[in-house]
PDB file of N, CA and C in Angstrom:
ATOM      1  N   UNK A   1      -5.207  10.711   4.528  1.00  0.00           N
ATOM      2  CA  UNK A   1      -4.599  10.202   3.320  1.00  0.00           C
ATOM      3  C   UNK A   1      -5.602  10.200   2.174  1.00  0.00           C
ATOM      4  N   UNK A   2      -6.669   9.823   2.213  1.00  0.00           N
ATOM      5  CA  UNK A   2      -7.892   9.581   1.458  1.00  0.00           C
ATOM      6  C   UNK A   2      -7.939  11.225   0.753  1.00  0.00           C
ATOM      7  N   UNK A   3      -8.071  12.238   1.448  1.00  0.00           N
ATOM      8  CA  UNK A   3      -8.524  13.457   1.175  1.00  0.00           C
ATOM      9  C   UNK A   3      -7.428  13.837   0.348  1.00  0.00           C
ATOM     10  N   UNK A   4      -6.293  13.567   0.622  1.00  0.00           N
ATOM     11  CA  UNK A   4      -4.439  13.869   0.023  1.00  0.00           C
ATOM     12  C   UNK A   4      -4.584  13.488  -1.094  1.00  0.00           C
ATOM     13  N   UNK A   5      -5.164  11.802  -1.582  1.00  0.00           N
ATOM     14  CA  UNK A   5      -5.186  11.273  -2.743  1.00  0.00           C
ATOM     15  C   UNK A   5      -6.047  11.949  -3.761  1.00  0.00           C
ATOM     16  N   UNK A   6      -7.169  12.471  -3.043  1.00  0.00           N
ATOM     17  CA  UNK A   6      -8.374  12.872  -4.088  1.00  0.00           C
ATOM     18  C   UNK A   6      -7.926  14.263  -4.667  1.00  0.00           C
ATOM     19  N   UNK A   7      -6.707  14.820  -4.130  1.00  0.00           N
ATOM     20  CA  UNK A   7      -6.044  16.249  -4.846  1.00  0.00           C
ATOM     21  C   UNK A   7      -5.492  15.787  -5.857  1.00  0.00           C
ATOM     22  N   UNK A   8      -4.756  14.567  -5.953  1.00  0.00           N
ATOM     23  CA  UNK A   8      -4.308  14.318  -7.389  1.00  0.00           C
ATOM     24  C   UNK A   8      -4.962  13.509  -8.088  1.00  0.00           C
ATOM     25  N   UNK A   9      -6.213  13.639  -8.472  1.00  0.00           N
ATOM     26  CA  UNK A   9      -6.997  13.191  -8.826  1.00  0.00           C
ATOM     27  C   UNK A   9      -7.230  11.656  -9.296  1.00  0.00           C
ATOM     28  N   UNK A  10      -7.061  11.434  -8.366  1.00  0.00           N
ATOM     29  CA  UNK A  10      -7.216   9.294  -7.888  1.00  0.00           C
ATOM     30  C   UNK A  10      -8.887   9.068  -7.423  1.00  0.00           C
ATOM     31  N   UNK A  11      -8.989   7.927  -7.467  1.00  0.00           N
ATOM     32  CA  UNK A  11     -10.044   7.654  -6.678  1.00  0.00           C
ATOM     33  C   UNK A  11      -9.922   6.494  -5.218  1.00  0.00           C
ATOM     34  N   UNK A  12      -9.398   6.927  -4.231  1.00  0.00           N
ATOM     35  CA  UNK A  12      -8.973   6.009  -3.894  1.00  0.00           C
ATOM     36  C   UNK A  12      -9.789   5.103  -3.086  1.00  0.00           C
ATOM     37  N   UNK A  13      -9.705   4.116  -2.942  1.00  0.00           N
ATOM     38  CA  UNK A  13     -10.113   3.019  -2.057  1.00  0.00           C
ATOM     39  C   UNK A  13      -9.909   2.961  -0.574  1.00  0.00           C
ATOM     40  N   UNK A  14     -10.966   2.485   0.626  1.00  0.00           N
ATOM     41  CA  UNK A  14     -10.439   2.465   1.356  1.00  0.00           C
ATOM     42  C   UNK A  14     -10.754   0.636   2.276  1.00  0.00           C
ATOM     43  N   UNK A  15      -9.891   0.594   2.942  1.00  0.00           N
ATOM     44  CA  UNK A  15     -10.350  -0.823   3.810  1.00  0.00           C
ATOM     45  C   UNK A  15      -9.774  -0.728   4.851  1.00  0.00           C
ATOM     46  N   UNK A  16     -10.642  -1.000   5.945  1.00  0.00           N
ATOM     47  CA  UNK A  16     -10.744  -0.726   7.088  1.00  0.00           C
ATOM     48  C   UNK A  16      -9.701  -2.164   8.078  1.00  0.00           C
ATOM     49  N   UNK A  17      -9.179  -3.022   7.128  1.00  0.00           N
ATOM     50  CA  UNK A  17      -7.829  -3.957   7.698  1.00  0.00           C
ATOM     51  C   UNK A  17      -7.668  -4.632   6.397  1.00  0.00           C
ATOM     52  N   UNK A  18      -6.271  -5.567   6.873  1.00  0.00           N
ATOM     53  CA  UNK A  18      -5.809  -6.049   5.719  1.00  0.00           C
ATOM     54  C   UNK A  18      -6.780  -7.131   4.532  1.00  0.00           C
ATOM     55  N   UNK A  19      -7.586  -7.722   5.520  1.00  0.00           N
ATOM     56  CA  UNK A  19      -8.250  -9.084   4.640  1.00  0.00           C
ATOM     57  C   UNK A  19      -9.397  -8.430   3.840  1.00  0.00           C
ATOM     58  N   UNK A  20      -9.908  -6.483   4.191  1.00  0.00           N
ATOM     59  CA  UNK A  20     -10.781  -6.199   3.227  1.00  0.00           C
ATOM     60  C   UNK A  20     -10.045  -5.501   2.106  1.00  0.00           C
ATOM     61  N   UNK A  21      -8.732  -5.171   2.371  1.00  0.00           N
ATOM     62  CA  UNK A  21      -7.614  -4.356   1.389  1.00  0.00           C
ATOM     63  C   UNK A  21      -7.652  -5.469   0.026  1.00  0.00           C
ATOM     64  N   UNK A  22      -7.421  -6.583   0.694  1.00  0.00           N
ATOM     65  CA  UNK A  22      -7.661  -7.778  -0.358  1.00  0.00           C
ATOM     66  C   UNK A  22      -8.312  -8.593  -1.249  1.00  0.00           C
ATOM     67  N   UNK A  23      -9.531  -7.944  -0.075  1.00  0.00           N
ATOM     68  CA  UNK A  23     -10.735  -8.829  -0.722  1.00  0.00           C
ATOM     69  C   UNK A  23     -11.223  -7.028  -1.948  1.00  0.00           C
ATOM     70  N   UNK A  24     -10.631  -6.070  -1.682  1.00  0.00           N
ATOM     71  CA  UNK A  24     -11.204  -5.007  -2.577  1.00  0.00           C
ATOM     72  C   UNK A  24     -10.226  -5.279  -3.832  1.00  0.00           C
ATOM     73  N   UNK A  25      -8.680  -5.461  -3.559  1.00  0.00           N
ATOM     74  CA  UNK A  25      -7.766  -5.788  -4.555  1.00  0.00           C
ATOM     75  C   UNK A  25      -8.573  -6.652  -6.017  1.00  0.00           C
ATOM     76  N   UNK A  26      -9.239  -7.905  -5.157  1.00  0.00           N
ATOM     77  CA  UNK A  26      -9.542  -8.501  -6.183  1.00  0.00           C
ATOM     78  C   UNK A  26     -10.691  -8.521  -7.012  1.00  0.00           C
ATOM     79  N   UNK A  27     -11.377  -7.401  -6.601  1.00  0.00           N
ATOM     80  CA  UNK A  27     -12.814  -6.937  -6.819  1.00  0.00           C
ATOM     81  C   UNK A  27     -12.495  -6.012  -7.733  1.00  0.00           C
ATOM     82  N   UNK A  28     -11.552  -4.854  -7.360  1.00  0.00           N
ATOM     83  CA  UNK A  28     -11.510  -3.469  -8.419  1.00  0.00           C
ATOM     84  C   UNK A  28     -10.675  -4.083  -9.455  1.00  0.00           C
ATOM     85  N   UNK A  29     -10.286  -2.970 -10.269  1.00  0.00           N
ATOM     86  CA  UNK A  29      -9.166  -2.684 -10.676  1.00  0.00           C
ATOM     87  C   UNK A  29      -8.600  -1.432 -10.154  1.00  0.00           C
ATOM     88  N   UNK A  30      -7.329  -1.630  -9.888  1.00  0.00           N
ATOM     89  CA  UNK A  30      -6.189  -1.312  -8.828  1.00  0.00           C
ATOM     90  C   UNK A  30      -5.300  -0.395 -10.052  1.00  0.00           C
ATOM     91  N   UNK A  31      -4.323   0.240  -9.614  1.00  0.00           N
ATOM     92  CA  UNK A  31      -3.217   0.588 -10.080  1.00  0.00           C
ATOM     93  C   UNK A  31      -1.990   1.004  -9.490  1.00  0.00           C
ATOM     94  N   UNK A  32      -2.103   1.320  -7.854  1.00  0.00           N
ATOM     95  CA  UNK A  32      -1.682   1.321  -6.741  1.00  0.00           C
ATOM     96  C   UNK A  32      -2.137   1.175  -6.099  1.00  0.00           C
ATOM     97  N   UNK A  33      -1.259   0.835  -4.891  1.00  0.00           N
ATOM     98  CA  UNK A  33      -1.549   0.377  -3.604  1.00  0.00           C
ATOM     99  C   UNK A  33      -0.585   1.228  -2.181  1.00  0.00           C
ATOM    100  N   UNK A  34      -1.314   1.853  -1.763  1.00  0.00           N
ATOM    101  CA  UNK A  34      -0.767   2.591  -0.726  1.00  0.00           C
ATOM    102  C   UNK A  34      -1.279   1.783   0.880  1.00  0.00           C
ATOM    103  N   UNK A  35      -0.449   0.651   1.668  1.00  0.00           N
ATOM    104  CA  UNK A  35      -0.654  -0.094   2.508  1.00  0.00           C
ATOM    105  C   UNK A  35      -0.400   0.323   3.636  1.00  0.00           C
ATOM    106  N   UNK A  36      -0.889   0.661   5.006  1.00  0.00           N
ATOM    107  CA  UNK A  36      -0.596   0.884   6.346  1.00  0.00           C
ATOM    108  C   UNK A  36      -0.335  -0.624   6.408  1.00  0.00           C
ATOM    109  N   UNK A  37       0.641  -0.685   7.627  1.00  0.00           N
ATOM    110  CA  UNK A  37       1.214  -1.937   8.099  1.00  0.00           C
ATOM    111  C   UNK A  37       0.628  -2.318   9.065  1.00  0.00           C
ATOM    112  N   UNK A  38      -0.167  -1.499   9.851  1.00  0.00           N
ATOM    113  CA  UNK A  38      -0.602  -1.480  11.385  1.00  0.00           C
ATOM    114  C   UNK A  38      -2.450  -1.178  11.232  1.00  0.00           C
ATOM    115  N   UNK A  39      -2.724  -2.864  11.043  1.00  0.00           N
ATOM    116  CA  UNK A  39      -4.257  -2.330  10.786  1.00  0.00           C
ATOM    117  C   UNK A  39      -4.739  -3.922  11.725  1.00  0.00           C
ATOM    118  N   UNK A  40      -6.034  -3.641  12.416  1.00  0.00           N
ATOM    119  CA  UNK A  40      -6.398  -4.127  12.838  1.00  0.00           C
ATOM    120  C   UNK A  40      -6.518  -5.932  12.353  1.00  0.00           C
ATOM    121  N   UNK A  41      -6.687  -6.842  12.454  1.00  0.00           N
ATOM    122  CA  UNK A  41      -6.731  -8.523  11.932  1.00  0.00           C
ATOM    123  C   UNK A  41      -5.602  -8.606  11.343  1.00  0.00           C
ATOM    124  N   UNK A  42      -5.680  -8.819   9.883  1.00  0.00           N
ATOM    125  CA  UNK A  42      -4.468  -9.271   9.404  1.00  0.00           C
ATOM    126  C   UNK A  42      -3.760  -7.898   8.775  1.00  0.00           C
ATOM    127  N   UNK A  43      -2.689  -7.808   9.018  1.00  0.00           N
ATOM    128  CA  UNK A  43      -1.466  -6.329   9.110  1.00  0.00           C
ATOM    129  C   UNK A  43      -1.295  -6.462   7.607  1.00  0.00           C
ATOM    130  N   UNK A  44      -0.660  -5.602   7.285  1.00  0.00           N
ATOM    131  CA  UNK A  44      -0.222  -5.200   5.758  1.00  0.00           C
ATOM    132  C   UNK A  44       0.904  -5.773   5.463  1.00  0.00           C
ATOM    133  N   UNK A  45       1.607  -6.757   5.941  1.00  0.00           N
ATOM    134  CA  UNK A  45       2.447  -7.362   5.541  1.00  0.00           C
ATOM    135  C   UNK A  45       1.647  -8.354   4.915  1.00  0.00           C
ATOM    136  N   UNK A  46       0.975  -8.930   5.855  1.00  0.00           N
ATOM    137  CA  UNK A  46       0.003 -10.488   5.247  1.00  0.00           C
ATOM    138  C   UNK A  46      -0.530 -10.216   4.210  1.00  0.00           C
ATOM    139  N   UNK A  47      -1.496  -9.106   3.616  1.00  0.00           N
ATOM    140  CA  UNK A  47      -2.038  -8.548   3.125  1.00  0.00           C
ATOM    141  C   UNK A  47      -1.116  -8.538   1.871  1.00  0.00           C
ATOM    142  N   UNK A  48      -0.127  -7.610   1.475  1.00  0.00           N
ATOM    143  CA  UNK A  48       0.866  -7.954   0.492  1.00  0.00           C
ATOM    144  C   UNK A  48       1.284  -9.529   0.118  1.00  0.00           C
ATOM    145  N   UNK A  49       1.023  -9.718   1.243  1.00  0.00           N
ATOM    146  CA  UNK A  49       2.032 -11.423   0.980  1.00  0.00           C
ATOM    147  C   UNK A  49       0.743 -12.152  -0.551  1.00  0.00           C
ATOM    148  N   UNK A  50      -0.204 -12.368   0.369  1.00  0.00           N
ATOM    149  CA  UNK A  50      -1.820 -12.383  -0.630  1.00  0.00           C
ATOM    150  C   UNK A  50      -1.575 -12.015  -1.885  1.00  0.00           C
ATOM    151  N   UNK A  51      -1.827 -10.556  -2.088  1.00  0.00           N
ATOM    152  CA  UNK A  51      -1.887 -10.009  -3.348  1.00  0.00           C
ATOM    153  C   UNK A  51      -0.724 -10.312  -4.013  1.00  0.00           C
ATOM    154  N   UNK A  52       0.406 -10.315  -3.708  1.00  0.00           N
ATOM    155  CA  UNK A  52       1.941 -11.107  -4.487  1.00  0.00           C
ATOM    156  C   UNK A  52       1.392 -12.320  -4.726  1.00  0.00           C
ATOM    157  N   UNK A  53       0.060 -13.042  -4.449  1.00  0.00           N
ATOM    158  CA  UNK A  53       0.156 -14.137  -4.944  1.00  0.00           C
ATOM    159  C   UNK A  53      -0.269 -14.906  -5.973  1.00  0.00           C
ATOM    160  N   UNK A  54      -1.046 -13.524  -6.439  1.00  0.00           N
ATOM    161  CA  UNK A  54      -2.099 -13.433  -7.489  1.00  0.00           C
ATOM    162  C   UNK A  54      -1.566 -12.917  -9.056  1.00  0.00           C
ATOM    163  N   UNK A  55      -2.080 -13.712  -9.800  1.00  0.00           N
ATOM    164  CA  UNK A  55      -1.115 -13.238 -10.840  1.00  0.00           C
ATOM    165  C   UNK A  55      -1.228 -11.632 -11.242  1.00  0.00           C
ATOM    166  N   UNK A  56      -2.632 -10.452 -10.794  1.00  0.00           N
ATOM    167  CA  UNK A  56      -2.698  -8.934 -11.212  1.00  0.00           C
ATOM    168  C   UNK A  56      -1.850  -8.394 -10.129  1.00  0.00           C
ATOM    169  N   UNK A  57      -1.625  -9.469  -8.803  1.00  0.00           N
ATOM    170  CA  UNK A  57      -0.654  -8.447  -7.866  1.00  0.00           C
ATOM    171  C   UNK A  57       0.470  -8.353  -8.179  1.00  0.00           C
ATOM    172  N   UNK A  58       1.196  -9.442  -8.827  1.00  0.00           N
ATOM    173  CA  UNK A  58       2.793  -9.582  -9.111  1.00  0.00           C
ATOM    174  C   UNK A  58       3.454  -8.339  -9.025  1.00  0.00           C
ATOM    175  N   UNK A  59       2.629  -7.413 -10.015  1.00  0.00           N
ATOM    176  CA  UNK A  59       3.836  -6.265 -10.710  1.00  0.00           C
ATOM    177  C   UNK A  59       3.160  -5.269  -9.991  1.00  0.00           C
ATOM    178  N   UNK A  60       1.932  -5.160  -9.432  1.00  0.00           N
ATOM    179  CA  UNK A  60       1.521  -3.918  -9.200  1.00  0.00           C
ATOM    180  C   UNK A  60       2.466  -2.952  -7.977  1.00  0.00           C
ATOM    181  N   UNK A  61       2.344  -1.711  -8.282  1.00  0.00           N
ATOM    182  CA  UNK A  61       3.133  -1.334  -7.249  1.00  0.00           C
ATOM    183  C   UNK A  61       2.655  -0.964  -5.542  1.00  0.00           C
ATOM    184  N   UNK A  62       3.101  -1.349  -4.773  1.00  0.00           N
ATOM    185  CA  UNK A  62       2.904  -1.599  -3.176  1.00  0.00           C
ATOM    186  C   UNK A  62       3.598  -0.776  -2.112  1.00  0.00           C
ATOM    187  N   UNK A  63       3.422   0.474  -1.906  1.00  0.00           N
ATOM    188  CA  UNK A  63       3.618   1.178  -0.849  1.00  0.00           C
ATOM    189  C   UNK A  63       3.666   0.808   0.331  1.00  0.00           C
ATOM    190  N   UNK A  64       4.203   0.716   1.477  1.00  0.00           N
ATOM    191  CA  UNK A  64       3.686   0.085   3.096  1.00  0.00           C
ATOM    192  C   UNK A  64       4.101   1.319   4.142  1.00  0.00           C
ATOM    193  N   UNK A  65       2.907   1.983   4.501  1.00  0.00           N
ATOM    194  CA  UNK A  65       2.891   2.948   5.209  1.00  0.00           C
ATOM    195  C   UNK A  65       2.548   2.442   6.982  1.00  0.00           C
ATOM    196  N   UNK A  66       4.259   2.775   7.522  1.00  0.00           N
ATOM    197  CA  UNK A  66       4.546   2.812   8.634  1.00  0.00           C
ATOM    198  C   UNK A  66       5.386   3.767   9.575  1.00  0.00           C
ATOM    199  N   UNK A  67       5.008   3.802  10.820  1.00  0.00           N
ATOM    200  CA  UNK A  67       5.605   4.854  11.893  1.00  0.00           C
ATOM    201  C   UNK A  67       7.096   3.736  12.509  1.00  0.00           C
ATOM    202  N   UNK A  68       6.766   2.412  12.215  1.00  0.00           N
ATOM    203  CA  UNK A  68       7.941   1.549  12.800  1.00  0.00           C
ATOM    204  C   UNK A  68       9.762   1.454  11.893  1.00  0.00           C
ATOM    205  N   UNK A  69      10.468   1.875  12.402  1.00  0.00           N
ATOM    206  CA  UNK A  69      11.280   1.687  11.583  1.00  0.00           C
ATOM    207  C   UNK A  69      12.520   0.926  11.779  1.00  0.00           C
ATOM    208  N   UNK A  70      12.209   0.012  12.475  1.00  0.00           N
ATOM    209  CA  UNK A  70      13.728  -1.198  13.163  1.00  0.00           C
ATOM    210  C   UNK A  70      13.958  -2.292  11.777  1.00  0.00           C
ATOM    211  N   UNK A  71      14.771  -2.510  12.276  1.00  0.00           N
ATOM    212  CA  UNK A  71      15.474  -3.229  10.778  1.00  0.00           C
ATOM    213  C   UNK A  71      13.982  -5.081  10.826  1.00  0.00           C
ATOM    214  N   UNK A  72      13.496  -5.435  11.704  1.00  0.00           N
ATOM    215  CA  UNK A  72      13.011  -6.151  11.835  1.00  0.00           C
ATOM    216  C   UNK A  72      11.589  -6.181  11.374  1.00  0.00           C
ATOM    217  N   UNK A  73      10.917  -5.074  11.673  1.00  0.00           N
ATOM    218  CA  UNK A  73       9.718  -4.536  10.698  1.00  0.00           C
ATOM    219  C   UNK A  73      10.008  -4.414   9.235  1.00  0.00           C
ATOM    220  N   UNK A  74      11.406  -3.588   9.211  1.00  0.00           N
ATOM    221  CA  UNK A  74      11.807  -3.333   7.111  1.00  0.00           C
ATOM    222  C   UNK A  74      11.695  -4.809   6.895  1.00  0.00           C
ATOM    223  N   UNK A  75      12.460  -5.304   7.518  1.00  0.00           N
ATOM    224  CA  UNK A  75      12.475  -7.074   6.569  1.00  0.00           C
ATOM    225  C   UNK A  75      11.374  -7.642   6.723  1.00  0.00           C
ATOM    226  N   UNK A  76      10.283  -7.497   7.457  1.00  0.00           N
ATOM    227  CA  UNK A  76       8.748  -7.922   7.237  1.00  0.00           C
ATOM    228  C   UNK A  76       8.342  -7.438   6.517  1.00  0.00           C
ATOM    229  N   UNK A  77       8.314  -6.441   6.067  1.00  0.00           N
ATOM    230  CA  UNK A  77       7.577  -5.895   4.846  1.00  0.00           C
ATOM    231  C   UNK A  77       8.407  -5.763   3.509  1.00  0.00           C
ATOM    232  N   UNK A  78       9.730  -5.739   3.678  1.00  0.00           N
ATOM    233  CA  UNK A  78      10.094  -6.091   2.643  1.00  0.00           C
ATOM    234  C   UNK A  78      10.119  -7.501   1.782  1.00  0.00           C
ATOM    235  N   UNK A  79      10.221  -8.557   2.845  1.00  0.00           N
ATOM    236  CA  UNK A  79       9.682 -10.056   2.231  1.00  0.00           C
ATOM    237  C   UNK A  79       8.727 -10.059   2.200  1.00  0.00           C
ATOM    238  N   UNK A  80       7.241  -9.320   2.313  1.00  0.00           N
ATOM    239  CA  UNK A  80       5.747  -9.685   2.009  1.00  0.00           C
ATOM    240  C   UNK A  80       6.207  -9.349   0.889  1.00  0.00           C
ATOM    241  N   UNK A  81       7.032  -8.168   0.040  1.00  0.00           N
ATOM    242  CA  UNK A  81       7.002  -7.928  -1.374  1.00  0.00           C
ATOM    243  C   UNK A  81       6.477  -5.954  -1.556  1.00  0.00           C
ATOM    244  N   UNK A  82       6.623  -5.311  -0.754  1.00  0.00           N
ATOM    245  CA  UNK A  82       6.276  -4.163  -0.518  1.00  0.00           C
ATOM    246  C   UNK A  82       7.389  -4.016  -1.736  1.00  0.00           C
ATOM    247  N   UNK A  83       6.959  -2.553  -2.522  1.00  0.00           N
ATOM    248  CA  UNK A  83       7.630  -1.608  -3.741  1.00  0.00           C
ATOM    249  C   UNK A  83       8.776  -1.046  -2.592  1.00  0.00           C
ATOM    250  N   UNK A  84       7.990  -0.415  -1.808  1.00  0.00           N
ATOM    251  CA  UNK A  84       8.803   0.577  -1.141  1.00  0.00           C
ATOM    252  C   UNK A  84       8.337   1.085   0.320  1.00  0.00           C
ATOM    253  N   UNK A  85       8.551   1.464   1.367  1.00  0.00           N
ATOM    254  CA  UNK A  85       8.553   1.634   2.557  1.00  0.00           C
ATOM    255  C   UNK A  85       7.920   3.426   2.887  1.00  0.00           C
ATOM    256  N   UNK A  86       7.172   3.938   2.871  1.00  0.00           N
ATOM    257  CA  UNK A  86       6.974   4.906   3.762  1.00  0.00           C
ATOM    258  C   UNK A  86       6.750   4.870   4.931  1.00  0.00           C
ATOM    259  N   UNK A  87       7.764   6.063   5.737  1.00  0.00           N
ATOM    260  CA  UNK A  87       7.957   6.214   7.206  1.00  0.00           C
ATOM    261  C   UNK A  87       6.789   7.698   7.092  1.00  0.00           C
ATOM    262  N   UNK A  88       5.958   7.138   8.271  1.00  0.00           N
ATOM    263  CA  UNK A  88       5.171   8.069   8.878  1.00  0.00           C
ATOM    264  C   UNK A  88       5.575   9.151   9.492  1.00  0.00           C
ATOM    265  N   UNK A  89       5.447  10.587   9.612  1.00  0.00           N
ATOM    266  CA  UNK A  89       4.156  10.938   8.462  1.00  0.00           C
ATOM    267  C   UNK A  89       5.273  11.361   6.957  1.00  0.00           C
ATOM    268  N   UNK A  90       3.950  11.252   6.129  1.00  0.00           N
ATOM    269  CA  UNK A  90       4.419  11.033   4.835  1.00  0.00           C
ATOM    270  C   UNK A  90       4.081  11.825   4.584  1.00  0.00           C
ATOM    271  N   UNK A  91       4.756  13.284   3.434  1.00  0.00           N
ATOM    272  CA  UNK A  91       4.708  14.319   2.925  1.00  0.00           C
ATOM    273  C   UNK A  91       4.351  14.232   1.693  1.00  0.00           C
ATOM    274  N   UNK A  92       3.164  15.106   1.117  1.00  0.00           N
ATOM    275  CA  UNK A  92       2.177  15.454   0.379  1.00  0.00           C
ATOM    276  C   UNK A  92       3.020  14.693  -0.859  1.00  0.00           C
ATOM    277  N   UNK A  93       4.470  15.773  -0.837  1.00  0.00           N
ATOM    278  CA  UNK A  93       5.167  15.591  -2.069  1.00  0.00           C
ATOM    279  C   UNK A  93       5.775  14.523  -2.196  1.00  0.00           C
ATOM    280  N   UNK A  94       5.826  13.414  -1.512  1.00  0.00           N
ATOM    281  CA  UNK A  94       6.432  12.313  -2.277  1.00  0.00           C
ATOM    282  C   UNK A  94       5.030  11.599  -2.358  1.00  0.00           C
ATOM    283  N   UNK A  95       4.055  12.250  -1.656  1.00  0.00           N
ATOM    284  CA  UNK A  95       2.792  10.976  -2.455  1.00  0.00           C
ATOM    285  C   UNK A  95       2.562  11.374  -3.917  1.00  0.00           C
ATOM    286  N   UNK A  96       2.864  13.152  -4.062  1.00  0.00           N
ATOM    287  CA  UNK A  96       2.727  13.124  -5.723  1.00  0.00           C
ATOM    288  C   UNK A  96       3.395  12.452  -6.758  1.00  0.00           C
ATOM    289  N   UNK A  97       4.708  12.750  -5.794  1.00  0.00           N
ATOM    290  CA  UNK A  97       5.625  12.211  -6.760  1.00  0.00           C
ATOM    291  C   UNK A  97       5.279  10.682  -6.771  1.00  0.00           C
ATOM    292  N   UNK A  98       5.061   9.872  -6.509  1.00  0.00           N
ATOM    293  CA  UNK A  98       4.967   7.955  -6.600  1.00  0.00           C
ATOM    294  C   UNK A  98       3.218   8.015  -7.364  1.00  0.00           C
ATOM    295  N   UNK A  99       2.695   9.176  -7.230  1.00  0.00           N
ATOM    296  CA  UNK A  99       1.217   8.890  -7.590  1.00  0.00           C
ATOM    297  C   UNK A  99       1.861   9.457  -9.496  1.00  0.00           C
ATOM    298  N   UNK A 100       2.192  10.465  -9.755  1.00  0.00           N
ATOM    299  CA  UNK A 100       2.583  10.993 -10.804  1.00  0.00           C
ATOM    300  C   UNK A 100       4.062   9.698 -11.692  1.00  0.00           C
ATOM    301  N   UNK A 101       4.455   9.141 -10.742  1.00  0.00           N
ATOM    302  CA  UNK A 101       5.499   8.494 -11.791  1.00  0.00           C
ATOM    303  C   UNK A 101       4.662   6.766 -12.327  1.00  0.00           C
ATOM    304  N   UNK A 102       3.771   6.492 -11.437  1.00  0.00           N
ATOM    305  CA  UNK A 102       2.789   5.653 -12.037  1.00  0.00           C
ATOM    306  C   UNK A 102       1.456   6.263 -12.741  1.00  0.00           C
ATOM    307  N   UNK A 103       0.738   7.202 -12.894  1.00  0.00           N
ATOM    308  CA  UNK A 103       0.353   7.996 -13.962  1.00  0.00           C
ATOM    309  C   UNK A 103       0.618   8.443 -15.193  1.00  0.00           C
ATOM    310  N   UNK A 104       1.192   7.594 -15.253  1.00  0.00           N
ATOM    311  CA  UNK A 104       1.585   8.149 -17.144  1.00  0.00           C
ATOM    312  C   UNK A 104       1.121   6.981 -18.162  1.00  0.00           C
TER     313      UNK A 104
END
C-alpha cells in the first residue's frame, strides 16, 4: 500500500498498530487516513473511535481497510466513524480515485 500511495504522489505515513496510527495523527498533519482494521493492540476501529474525538479528526476523511465483510464487522467500523469501508484487496483505481477526489 505504502509503495501504491507514493505513485500518486502522497507521502504517506506508516504505523505499525492502531495506538501509533494515533499517536502519528496527532503529531502530523494528516489529510487522509487509509486504516487497516486488523492490526495488532488496539484495531482500527478503536483507533478511529480516538481520532473522531479530537476536534482535527471530526471531518477528516477515514478509510478502513478490511478482508472481513459480515454485517457485524461493517457496524464496528461504521460506528467508530469510518468515511467508508474498503474490502480487501483494494484496486489501484479506487485508491486514485479517493486519493484524487480529496486532492483538490
Amino acid at each position: 500500500m505504502h509503495e501504491v500511495l507514493k505513485k500518486y504522489h502522497t507521502v504517506p505515513l506508516n504505523a505499525a498498530d492502531g495506538k501509533e496510527a494515533v499517536e502519528i495523527f496527532n503529531e502530523k498533519p494528516i489529510d487522509l487516513i487509509f486504516m487497516d482494521e486488523q492490526m495488532p493492540g488496539m484495531d482500527g476501529s478503536e483507533a478511529i473511535r480516538l481520532i473522531r474525538k479530537t476536534e482535527k479528526g471530526k471531518n477528516i476523511p477515514i478509510y478502513s481497510l478490511t478482508g472481513v465483510s459480515d454485517q457485524e464487522a461493517v457496524n464496528k467500523i461504521k460506528e467508530a466513524g469510518a468515511t467508508d469501508i474498503l474490502l480487501k484487496p483494494i484496486k489501484n483505481e479506487v485508491l486514485q480515485e479517493i486519493i484524487l477526489k480529496y486532492n483538490q
